[in-house]
Protein backbone atom coordinates (compact mmCIF):
# COMPACT_ATOMS: atom_id res chain seq x y z
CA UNK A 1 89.71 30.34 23.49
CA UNK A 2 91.02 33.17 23.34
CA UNK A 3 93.34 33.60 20.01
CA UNK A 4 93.67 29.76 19.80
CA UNK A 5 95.83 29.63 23.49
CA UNK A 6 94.32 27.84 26.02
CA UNK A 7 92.26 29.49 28.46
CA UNK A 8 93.55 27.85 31.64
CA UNK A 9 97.11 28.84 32.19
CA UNK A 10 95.67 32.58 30.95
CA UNK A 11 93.68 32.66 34.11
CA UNK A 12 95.97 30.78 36.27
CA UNK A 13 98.80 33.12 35.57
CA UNK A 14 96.48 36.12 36.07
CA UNK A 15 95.22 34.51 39.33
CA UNK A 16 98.73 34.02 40.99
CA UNK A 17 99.97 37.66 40.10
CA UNK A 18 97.26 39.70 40.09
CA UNK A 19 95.66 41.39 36.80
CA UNK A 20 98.10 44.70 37.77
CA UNK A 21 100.93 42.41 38.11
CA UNK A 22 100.88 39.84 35.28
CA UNK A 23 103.38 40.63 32.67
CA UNK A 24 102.75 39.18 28.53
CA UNK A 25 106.08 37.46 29.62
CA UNK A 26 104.74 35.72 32.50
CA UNK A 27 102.04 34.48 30.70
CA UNK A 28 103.82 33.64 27.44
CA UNK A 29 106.16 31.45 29.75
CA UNK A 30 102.68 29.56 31.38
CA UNK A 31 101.73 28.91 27.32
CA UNK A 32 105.18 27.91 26.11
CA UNK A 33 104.83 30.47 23.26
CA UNK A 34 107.22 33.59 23.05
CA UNK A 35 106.10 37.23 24.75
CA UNK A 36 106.20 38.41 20.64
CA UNK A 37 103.32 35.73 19.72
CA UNK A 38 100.94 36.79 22.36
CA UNK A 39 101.18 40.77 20.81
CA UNK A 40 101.17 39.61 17.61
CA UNK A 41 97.36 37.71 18.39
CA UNK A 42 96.17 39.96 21.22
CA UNK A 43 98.41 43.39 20.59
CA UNK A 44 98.30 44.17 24.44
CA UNK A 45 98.33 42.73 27.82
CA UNK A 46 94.55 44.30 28.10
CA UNK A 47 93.45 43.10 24.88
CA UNK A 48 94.70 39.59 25.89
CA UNK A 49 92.65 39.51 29.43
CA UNK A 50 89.39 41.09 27.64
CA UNK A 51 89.21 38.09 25.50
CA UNK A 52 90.08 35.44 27.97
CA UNK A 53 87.52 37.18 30.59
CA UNK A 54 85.07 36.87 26.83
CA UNK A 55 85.86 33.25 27.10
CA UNK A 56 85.54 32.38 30.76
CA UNK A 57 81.48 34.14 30.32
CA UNK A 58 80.86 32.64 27.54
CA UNK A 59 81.66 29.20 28.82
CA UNK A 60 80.23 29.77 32.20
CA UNK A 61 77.12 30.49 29.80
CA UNK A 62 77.25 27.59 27.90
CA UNK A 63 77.20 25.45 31.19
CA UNK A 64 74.60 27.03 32.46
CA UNK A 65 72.27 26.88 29.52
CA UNK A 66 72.92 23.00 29.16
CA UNK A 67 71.98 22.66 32.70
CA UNK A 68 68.55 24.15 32.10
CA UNK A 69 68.11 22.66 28.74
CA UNK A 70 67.79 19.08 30.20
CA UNK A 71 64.40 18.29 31.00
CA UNK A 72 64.79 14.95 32.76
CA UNK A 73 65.95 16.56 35.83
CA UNK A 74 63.57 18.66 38.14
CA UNK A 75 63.09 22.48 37.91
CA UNK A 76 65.66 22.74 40.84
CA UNK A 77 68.25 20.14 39.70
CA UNK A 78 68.36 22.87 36.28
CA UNK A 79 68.22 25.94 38.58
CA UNK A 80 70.49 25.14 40.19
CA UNK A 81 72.59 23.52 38.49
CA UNK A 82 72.72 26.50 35.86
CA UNK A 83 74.02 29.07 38.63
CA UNK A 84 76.76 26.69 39.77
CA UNK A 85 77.78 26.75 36.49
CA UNK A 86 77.43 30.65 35.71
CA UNK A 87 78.65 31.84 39.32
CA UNK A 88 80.04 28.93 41.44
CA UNK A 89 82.29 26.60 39.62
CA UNK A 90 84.24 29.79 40.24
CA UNK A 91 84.48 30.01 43.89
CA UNK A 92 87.35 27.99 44.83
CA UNK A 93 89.57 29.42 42.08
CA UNK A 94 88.96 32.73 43.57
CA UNK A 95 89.31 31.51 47.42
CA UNK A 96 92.98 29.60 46.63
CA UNK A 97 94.25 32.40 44.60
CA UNK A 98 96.11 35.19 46.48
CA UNK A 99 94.79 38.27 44.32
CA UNK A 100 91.10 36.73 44.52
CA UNK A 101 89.79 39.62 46.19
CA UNK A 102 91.45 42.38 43.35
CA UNK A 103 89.39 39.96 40.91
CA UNK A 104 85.78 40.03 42.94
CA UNK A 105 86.51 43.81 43.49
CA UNK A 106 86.40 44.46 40.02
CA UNK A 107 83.69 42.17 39.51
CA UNK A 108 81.40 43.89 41.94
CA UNK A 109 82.38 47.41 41.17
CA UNK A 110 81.30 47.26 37.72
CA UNK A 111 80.52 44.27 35.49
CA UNK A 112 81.28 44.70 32.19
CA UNK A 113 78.67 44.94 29.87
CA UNK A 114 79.41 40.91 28.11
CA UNK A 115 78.53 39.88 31.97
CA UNK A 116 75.56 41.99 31.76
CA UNK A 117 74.18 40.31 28.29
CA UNK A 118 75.25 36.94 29.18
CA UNK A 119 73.39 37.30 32.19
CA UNK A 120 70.36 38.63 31.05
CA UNK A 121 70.25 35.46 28.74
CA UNK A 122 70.75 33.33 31.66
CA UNK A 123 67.71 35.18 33.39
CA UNK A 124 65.64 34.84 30.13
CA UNK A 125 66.25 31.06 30.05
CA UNK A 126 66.03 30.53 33.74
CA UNK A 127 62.29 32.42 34.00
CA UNK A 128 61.32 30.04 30.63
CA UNK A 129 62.09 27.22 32.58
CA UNK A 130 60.15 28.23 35.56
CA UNK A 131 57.17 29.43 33.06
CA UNK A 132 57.25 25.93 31.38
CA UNK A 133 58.26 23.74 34.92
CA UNK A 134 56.97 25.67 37.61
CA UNK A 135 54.26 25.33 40.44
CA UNK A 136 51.42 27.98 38.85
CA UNK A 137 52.21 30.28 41.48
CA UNK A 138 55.56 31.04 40.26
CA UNK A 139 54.60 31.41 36.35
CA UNK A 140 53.32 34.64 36.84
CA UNK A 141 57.34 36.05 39.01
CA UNK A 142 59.30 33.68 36.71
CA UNK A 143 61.31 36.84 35.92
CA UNK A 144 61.68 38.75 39.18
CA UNK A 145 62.66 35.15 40.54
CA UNK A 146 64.90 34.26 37.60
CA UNK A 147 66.80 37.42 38.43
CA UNK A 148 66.41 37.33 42.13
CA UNK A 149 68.03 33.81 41.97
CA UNK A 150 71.06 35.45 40.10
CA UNK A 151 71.55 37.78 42.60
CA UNK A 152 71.71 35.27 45.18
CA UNK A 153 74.01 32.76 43.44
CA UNK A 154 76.52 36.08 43.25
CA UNK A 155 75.97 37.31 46.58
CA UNK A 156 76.55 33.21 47.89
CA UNK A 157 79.65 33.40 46.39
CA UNK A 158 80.97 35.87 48.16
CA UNK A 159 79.20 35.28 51.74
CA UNK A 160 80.14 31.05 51.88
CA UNK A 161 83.34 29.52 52.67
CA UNK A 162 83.66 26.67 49.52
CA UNK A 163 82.28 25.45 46.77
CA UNK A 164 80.32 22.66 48.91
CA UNK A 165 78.34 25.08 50.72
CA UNK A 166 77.10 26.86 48.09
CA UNK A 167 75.68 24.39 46.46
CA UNK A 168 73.91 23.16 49.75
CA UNK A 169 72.79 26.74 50.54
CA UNK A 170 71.40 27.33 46.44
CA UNK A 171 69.48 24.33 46.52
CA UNK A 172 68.00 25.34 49.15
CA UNK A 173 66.90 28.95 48.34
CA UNK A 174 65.92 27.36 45.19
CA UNK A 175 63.83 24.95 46.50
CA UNK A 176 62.33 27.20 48.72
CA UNK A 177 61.52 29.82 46.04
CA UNK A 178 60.29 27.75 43.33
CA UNK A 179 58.11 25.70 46.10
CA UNK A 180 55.92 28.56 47.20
């Protein structure tokens, strides 16, 4: 969390003004703590939305490694399953909130570099599982498909209307992939 506030009303305030537009006073007010409290933790409004953005990756992370760390569940249950948790559990926040598009615009412009790590972690655990679960045909592409399957889940994201048909459409590129 970041600076012991909860995450939540961080993001929901910055997803009904806009990043530009959210003031420390507008989100002080959504935590029930004064403006003062929130620069005495974070020191700045940017400071404050670095380490909530820290906190929303590193819990889409966590989710996503804890889907592929369960081995009762088939290869593509875990696939799956982990990019839901990385890239679309996000979806429908993004869709419903009116400065959704300033948020994917940054996203796609230039991830920062904790999105970068976190996601080469996710790739490195996704091709694992693929080495250790696969068909033999995909041990020897576990990587390329690890990352390719990334790629997708972000690209889904953008390109499907809800949250639904993402995860119809990623199980079945995922199925499809790890099949051949």
């Amino acid at each position: 969390m970041p600076g012991d506030f909860p995450l939540d009303p961080i993001v929901a305030t910055i997803a009904r003004y806009g990043l530009r537009k959210t003031s420390m006073e507008d989100v002080a007010a959504a935590l029930g703590v004064s403006r003062q409290a929130l620069y005495n933790r974070h020191g700045s409004k940017g400071a404050l939305v670095d380490r909530a953005t820290q906190s929303l990756i590193d819990s889409s992370l966590a989710a996503a490694l804890a889907s592929i760390d369960q081995p009762a569940r088939t290869l593509v249950e875990r696939l799956t399953g982990a990019l839901d948790a990385w890239a679309g559990r996000h979806m429908d926040a993004l869709h419903a909130s009116p400065h959704g598009a300033e948020v994917v615009a940054m996203l796609r412009r230039e991830p920062s570099e904790a999105v970068r790590v976190a996601e080469r972690r996710l790739v490195a655990a996704m091709a694992e599982a693929i080495r250790f679960s696969g068909p033999g045909s995909a041990v020897s592409r576990a990587g390329s498909m690890a990352q390719s399957l990334c790629w997708t889940a972000r690209g889904l994201v953008h390109a499907v209307p809800d949250h639904a048909t993402f995860r119809r459409q990623l199980d079945h590129i995922v199925s499809a992939l790890v099949a051949r």
